[in-house]
PDB file of N, CA and C in Angstrom:
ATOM      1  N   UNK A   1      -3.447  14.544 -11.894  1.00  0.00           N
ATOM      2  CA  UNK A   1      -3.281  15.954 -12.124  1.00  0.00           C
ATOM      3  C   UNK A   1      -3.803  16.709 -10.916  1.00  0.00           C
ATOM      4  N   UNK A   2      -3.376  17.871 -10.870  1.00  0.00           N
ATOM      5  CA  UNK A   2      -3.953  18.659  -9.616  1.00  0.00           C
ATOM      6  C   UNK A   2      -2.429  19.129  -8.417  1.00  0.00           C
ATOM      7  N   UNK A   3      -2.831  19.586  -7.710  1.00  0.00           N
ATOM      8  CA  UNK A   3      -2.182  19.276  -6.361  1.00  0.00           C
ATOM      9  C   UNK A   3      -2.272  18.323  -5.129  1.00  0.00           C
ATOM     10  N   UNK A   4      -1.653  18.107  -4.284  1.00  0.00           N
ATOM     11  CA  UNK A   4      -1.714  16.951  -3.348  1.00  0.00           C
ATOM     12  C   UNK A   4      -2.893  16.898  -2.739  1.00  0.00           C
ATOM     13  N   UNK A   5      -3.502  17.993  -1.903  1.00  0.00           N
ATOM     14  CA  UNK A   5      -4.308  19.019  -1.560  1.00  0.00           C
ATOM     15  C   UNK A   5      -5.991  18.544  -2.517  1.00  0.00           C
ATOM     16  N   UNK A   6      -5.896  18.892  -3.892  1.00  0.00           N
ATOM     17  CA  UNK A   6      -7.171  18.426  -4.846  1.00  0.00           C
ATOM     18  C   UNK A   6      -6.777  16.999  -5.232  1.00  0.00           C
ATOM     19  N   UNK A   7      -5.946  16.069  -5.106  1.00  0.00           N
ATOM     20  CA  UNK A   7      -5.904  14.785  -5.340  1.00  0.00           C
ATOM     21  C   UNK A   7      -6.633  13.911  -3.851  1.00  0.00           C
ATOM     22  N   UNK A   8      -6.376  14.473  -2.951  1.00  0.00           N
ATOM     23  CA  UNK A   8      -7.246  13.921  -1.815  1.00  0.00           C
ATOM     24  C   UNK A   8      -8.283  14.051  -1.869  1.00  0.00           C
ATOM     25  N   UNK A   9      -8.873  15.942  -1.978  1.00  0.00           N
ATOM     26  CA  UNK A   9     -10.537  15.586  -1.949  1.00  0.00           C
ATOM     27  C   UNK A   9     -10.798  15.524  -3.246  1.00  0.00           C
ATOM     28  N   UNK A  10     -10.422  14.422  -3.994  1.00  0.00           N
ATOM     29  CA  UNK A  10     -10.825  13.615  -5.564  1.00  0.00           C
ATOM     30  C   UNK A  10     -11.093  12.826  -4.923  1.00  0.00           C
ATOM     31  N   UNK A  11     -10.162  12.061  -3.822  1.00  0.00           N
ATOM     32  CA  UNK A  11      -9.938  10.918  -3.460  1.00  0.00           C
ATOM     33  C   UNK A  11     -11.547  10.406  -2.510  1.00  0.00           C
ATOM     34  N   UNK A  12     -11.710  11.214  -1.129  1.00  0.00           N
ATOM     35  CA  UNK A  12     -12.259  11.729  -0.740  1.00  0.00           C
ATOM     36  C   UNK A  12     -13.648  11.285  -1.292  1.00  0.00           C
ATOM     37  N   UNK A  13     -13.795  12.675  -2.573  1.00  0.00           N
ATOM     38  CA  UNK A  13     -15.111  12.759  -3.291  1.00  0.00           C
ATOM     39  C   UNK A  13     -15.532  11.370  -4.048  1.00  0.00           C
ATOM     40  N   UNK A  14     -14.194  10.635  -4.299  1.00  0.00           N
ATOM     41  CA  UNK A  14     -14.381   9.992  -5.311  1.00  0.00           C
ATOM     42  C   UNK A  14     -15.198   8.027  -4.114  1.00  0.00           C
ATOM     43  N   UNK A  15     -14.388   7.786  -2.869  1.00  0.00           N
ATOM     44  CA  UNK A  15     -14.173   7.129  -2.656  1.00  0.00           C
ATOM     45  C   UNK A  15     -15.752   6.839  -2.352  1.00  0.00           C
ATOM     46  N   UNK A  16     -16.694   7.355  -1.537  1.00  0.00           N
ATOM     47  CA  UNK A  16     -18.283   6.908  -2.022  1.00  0.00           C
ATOM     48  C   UNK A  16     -18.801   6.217  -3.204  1.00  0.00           C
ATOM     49  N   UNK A  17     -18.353   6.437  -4.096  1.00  0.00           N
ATOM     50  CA  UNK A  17     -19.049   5.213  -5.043  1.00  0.00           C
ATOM     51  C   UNK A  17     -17.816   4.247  -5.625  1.00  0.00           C
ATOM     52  N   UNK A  18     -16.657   4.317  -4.973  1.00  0.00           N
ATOM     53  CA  UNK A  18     -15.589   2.773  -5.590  1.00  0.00           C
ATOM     54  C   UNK A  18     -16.178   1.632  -5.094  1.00  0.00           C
ATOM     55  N   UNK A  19     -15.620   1.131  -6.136  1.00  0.00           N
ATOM     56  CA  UNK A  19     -16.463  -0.312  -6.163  1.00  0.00           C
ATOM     57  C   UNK A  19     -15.415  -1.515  -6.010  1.00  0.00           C
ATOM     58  N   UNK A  20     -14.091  -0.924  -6.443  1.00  0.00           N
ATOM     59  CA  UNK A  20     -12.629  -1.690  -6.527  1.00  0.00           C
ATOM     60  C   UNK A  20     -11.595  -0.618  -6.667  1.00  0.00           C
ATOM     61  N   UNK A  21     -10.979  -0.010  -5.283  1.00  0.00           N
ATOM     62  CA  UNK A  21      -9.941   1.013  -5.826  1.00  0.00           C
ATOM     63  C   UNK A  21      -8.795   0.561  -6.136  1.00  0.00           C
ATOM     64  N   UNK A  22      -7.905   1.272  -6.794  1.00  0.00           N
ATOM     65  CA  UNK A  22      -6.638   0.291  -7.441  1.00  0.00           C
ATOM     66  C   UNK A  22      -5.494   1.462  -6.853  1.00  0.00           C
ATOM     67  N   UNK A  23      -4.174   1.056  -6.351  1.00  0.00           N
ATOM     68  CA  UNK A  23      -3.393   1.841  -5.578  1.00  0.00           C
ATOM     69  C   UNK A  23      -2.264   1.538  -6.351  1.00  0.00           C
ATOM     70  N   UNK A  24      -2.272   2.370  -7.065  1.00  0.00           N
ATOM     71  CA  UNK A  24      -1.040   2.752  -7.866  1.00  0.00           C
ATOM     72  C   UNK A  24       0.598   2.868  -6.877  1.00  0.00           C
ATOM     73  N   UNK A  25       1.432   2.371  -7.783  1.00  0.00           N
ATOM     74  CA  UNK A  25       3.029   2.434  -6.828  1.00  0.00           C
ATOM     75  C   UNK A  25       3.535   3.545  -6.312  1.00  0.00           C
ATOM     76  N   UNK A  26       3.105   4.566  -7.193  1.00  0.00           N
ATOM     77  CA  UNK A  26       3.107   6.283  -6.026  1.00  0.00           C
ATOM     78  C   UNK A  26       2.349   5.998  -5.088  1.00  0.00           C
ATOM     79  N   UNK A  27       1.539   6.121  -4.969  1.00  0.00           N
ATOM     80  CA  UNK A  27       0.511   6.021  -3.567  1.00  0.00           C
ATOM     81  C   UNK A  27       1.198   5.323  -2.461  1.00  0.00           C
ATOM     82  N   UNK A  28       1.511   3.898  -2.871  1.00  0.00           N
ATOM     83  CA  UNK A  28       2.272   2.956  -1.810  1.00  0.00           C
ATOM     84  C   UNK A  28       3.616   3.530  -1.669  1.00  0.00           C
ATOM     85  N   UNK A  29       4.114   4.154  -2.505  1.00  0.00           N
ATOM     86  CA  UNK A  29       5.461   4.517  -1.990  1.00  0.00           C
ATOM     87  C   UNK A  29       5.108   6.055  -0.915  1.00  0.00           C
ATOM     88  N   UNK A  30       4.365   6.493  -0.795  1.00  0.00           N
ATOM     89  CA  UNK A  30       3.989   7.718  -0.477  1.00  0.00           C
ATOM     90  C   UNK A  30       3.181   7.519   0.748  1.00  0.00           C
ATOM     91  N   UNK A  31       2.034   8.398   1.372  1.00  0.00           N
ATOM     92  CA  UNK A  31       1.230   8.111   2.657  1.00  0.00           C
ATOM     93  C   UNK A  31       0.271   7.541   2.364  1.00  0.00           C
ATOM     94  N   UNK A  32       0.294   5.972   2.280  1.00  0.00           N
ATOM     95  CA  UNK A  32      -0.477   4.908   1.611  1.00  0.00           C
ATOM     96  C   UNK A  32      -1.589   4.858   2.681  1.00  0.00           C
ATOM     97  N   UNK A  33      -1.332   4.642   3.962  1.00  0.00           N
ATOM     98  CA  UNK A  33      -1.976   4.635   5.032  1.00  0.00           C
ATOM     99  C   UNK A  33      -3.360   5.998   5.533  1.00  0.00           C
ATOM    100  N   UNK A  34      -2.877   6.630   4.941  1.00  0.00           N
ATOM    101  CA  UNK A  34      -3.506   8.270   4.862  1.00  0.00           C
ATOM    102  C   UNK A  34      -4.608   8.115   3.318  1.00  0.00           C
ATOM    103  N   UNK A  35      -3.690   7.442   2.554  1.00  0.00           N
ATOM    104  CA  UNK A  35      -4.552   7.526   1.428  1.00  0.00           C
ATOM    105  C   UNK A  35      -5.548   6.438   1.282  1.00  0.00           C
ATOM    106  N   UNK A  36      -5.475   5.105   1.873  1.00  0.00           N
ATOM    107  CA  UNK A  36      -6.184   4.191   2.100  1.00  0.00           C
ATOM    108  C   UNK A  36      -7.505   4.414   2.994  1.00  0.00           C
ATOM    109  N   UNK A  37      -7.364   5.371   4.140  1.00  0.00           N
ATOM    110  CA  UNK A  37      -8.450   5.985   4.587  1.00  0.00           C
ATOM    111  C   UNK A  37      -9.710   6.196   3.783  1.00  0.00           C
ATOM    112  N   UNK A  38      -9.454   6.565   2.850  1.00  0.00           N
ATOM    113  CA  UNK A  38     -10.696   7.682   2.038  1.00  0.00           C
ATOM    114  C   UNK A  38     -11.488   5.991   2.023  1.00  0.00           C
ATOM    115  N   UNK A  39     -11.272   5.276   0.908  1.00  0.00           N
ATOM    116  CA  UNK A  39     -12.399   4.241   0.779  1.00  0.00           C
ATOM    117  C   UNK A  39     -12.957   3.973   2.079  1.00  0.00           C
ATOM    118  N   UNK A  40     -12.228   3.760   3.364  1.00  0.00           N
ATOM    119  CA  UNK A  40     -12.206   2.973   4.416  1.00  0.00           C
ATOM    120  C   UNK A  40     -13.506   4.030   5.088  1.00  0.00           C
ATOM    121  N   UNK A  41     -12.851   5.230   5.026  1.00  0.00           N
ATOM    122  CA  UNK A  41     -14.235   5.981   6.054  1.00  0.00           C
ATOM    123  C   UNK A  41     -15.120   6.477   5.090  1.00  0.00           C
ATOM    124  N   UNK A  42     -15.234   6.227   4.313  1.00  0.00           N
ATOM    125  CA  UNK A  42     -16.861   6.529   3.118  1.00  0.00           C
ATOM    126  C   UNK A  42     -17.455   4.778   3.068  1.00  0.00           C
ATOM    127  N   UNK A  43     -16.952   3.524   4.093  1.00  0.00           N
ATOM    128  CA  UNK A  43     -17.752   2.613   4.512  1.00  0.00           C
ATOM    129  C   UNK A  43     -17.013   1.437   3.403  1.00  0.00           C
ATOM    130  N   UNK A  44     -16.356   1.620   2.536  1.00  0.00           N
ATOM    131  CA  UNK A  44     -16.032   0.403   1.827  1.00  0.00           C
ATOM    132  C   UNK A  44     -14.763  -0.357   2.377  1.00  0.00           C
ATOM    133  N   UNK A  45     -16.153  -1.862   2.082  1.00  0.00           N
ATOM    134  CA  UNK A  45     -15.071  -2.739   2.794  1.00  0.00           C
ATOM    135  C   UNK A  45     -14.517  -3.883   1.476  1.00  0.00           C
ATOM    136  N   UNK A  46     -14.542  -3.848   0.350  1.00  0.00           N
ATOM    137  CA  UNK A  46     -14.020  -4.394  -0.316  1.00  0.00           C
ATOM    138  C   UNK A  46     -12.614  -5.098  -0.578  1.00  0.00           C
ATOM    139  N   UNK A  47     -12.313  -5.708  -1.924  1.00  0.00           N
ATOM    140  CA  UNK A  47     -11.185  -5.699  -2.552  1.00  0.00           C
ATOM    141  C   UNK A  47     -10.252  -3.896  -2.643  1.00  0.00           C
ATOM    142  N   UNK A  48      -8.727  -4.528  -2.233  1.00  0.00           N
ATOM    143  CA  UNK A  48      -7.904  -3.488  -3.501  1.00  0.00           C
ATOM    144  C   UNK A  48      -7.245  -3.888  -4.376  1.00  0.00           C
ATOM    145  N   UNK A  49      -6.360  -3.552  -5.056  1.00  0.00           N
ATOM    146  CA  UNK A  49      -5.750  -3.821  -5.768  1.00  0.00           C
ATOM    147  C   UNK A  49      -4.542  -3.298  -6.035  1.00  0.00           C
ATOM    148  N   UNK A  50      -3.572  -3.582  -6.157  1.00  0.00           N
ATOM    149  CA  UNK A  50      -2.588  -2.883  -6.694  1.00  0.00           C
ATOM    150  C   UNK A  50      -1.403  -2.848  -7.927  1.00  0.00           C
ATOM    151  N   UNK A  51      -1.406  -1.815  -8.701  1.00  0.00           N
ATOM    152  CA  UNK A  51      -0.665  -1.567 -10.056  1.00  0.00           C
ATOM    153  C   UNK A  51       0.451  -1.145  -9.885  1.00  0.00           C
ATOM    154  N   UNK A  52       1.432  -1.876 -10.451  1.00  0.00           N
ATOM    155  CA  UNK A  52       2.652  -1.669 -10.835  1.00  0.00           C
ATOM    156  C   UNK A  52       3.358  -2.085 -12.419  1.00  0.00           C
ATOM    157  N   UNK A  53       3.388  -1.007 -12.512  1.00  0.00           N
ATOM    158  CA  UNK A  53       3.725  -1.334 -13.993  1.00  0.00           C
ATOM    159  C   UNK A  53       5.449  -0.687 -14.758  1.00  0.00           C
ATOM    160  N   UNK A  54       6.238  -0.807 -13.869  1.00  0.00           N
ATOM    161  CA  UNK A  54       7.638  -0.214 -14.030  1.00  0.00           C
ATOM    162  C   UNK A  54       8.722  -0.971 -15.116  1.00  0.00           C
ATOM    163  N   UNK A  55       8.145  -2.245 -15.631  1.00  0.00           N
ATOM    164  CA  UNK A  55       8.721  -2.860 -16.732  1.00  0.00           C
ATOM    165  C   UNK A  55      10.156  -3.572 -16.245  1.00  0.00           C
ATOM    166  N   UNK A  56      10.192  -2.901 -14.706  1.00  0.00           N
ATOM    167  CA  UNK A  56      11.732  -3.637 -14.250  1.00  0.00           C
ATOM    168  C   UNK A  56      11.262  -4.285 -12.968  1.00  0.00           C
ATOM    169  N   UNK A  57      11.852  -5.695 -12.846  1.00  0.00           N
ATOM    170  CA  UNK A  57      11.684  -6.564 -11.694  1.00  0.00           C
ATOM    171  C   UNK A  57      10.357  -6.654 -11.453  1.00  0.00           C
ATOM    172  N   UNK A  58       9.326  -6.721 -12.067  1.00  0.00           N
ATOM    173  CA  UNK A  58       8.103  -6.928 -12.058  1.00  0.00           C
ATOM    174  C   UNK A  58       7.148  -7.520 -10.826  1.00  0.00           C
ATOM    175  N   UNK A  59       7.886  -8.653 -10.662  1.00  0.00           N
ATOM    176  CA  UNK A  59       7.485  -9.772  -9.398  1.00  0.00           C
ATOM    177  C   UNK A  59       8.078  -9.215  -8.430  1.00  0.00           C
ATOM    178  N   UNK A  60       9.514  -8.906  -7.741  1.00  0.00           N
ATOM    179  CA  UNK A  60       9.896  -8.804  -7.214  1.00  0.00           C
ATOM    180  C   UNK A  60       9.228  -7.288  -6.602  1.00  0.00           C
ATOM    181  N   UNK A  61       9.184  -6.236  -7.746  1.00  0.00           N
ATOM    182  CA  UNK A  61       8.348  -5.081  -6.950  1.00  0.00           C
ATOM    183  C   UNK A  61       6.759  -4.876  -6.674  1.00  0.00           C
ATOM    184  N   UNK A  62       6.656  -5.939  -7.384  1.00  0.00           N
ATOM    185  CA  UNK A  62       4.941  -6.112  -7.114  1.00  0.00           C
ATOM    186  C   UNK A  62       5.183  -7.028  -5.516  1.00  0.00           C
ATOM    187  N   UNK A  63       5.786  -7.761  -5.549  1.00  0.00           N
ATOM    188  CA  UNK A  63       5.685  -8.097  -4.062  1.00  0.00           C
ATOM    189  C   UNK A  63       5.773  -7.446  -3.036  1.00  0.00           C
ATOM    190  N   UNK A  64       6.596  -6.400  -3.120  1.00  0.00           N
ATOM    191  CA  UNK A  64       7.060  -5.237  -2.276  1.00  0.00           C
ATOM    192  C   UNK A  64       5.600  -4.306  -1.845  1.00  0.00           C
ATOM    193  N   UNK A  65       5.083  -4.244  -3.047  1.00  0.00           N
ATOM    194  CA  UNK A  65       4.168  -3.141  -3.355  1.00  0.00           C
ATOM    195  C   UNK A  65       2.808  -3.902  -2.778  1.00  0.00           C
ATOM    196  N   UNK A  66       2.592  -4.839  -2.938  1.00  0.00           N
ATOM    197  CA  UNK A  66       1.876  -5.683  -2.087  1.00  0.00           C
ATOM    198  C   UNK A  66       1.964  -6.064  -0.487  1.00  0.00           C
ATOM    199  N   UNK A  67       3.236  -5.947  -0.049  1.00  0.00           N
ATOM    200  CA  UNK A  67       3.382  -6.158   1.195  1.00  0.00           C
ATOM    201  C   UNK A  67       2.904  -5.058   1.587  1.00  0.00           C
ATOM    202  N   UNK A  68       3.261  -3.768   1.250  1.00  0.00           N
ATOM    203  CA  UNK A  68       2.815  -2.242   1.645  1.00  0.00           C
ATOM    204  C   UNK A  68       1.020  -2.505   1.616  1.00  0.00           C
ATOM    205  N   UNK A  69       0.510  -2.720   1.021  1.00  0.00           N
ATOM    206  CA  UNK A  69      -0.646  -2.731   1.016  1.00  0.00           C
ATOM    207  C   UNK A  69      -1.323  -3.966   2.004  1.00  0.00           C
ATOM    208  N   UNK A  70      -0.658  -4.919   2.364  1.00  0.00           N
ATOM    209  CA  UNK A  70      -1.095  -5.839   3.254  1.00  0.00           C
ATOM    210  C   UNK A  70      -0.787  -4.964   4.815  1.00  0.00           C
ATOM    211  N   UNK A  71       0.598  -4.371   4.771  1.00  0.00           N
ATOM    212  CA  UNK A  71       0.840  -3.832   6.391  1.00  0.00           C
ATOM    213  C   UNK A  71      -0.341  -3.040   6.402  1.00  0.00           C
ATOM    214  N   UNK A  72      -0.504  -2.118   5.735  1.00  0.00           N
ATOM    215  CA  UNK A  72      -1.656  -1.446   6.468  1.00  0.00           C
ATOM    216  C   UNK A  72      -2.698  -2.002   6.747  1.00  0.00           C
ATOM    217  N   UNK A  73      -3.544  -2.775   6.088  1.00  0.00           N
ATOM    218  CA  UNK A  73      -4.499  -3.645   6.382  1.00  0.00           C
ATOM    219  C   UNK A  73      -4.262  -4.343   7.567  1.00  0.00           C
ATOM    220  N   UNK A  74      -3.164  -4.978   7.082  1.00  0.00           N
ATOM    221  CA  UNK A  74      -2.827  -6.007   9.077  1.00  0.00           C
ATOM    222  C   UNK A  74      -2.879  -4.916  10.232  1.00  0.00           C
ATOM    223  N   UNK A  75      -2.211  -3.875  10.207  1.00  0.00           N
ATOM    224  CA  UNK A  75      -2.030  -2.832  11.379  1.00  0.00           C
ATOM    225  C   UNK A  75      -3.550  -2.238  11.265  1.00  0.00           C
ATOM    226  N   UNK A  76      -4.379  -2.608  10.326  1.00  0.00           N
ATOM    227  CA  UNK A  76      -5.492  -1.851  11.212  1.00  0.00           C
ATOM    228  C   UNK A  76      -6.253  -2.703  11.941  1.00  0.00           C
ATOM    229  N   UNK A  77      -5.711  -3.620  11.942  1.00  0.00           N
ATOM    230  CA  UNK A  77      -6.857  -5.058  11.960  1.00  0.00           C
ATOM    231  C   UNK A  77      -5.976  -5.472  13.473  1.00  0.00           C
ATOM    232  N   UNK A  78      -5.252  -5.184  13.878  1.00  0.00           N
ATOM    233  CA  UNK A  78      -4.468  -5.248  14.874  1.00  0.00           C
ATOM    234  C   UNK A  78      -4.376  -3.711  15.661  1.00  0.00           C
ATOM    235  N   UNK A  79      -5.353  -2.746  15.169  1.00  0.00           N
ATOM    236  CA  UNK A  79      -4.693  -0.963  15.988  1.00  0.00           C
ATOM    237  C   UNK A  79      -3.696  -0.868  15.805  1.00  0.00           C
ATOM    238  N   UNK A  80      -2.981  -1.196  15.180  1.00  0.00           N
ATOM    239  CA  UNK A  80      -1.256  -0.356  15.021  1.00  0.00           C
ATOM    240  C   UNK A  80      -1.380   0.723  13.881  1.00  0.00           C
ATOM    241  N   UNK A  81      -0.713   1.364  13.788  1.00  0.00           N
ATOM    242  CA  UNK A  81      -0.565   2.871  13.160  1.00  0.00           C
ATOM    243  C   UNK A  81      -1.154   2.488  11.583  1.00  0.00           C
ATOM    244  N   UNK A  82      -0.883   2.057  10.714  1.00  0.00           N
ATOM    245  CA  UNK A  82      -1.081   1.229   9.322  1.00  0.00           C
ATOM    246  C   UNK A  82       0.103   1.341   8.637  1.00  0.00           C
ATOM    247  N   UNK A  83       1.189   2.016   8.943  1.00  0.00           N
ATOM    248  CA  UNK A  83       2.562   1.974   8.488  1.00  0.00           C
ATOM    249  C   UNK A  83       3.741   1.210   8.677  1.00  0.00           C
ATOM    250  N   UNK A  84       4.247   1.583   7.528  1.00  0.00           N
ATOM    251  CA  UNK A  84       5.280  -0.100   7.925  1.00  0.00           C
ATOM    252  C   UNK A  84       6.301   0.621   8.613  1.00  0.00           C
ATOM    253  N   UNK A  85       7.164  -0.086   9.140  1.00  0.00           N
ATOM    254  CA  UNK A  85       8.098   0.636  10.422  1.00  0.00           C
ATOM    255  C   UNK A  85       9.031   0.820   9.872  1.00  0.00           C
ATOM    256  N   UNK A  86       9.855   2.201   9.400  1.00  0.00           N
ATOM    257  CA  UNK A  86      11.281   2.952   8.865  1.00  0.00           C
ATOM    258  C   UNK A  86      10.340   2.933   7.251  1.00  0.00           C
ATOM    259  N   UNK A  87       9.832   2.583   7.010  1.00  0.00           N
ATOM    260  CA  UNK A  87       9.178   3.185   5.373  1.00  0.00           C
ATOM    261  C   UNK A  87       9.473   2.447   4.425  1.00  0.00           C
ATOM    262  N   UNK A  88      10.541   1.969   4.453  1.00  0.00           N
ATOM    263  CA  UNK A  88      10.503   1.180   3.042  1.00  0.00           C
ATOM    264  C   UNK A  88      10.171  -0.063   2.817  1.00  0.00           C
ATOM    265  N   UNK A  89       9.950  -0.946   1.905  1.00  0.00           N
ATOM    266  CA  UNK A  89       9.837  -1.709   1.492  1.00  0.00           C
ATOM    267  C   UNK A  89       9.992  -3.082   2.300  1.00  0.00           C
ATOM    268  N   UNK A  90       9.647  -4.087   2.849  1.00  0.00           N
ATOM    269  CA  UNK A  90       9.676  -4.926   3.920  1.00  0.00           C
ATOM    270  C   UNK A  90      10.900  -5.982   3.076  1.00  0.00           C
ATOM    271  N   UNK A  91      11.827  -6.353   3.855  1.00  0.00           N
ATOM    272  CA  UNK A  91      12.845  -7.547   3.558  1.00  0.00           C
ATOM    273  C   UNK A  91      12.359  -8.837   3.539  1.00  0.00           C
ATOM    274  N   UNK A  92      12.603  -9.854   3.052  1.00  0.00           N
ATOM    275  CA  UNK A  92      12.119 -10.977   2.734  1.00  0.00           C
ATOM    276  C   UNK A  92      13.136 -12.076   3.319  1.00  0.00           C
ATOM    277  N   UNK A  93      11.347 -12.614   4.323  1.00  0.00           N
ATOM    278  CA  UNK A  93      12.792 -13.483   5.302  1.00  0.00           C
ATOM    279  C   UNK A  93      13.626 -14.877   4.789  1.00  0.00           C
ATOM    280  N   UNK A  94      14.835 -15.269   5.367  1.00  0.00           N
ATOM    281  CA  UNK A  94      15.393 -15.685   4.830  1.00  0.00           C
ATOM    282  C   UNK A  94      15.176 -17.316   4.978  1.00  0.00           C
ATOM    283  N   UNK A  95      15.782 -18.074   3.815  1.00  0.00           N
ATOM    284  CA  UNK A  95      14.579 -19.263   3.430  1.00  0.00           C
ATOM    285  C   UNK A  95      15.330 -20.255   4.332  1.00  0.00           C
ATOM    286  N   UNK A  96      14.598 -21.096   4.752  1.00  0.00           N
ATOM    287  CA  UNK A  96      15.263 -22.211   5.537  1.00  0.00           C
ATOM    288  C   UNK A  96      16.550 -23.074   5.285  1.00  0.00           C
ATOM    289  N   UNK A  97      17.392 -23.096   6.121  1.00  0.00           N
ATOM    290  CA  UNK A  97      18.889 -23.618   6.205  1.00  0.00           C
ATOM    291  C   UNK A  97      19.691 -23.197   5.127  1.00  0.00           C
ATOM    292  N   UNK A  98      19.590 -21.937   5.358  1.00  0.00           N
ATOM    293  CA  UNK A  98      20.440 -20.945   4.015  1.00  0.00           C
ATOM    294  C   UNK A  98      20.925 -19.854   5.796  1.00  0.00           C
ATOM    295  N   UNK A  99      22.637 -20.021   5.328  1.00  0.00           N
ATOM    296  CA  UNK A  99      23.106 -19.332   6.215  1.00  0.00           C
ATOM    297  C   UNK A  99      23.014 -17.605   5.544  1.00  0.00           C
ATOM    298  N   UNK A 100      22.878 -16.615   6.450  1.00  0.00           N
ATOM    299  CA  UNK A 100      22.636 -15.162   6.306  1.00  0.00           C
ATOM    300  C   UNK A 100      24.429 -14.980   6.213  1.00  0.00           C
ATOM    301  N   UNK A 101      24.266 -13.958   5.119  1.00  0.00           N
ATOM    302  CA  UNK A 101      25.773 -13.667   5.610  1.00  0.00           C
ATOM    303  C   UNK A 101      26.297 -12.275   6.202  1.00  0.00           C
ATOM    304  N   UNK A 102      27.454 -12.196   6.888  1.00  0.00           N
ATOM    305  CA  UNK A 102      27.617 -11.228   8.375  1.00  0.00           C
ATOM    306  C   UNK A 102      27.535 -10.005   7.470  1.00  0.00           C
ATOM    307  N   UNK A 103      27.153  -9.301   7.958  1.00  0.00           N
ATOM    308  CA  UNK A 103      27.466  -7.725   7.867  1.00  0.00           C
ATOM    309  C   UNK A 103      28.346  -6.817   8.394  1.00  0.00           C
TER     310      UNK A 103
END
């Protein structure tokens, strides 16, 4: 509840005493990288976690939603921006001696 604006400094206010923040599938679909900050510069170096609960493709978007949450982590851990490159959702590479087909 709130605006974008009072959901940050919740975030913000809130992120000093998390103990395990949990990053809901708005967040990752949204400026995950921006919003991942708050724990990060109030010093926590913990676990995250992330919730998805859309009742459709379950695995398949929890993986997605997980990769989002790993790029940023890898890109900070490497200095790169913490965003995944064009925004969406990362493709899943293709499995060994399985031909791709043309586009």
């Amino acid at each position: 509840m709130g605006t974008p604006k009072e959901k940050a400094q919740a975030d913000q206010e809130g992120s000093v005493r998390a103990c395990h923040p949990h990053i809901p599938w708005e967040v990752a679909g949204g400026p995950l990288a921006e919003r991942m900050n708050n724990p990060r510069n109030a010093g926590y170096q913990g676990y995250y976690s992330g919730e998805h609960h859309s009742g459709r493709d379950e695995y398949a978007r929890a993986a997605a939603h997980l990769a989002k949450v790993r790029a940023v982590l890898e890109n900070r851990r490497t200095g790169a921006t913490g965003e995944l490159v064009g925004g969406g959702a990362p493709r899943a590479a293709p499995a060994r001696g399985l031909v791709q087909p043309s586009r």
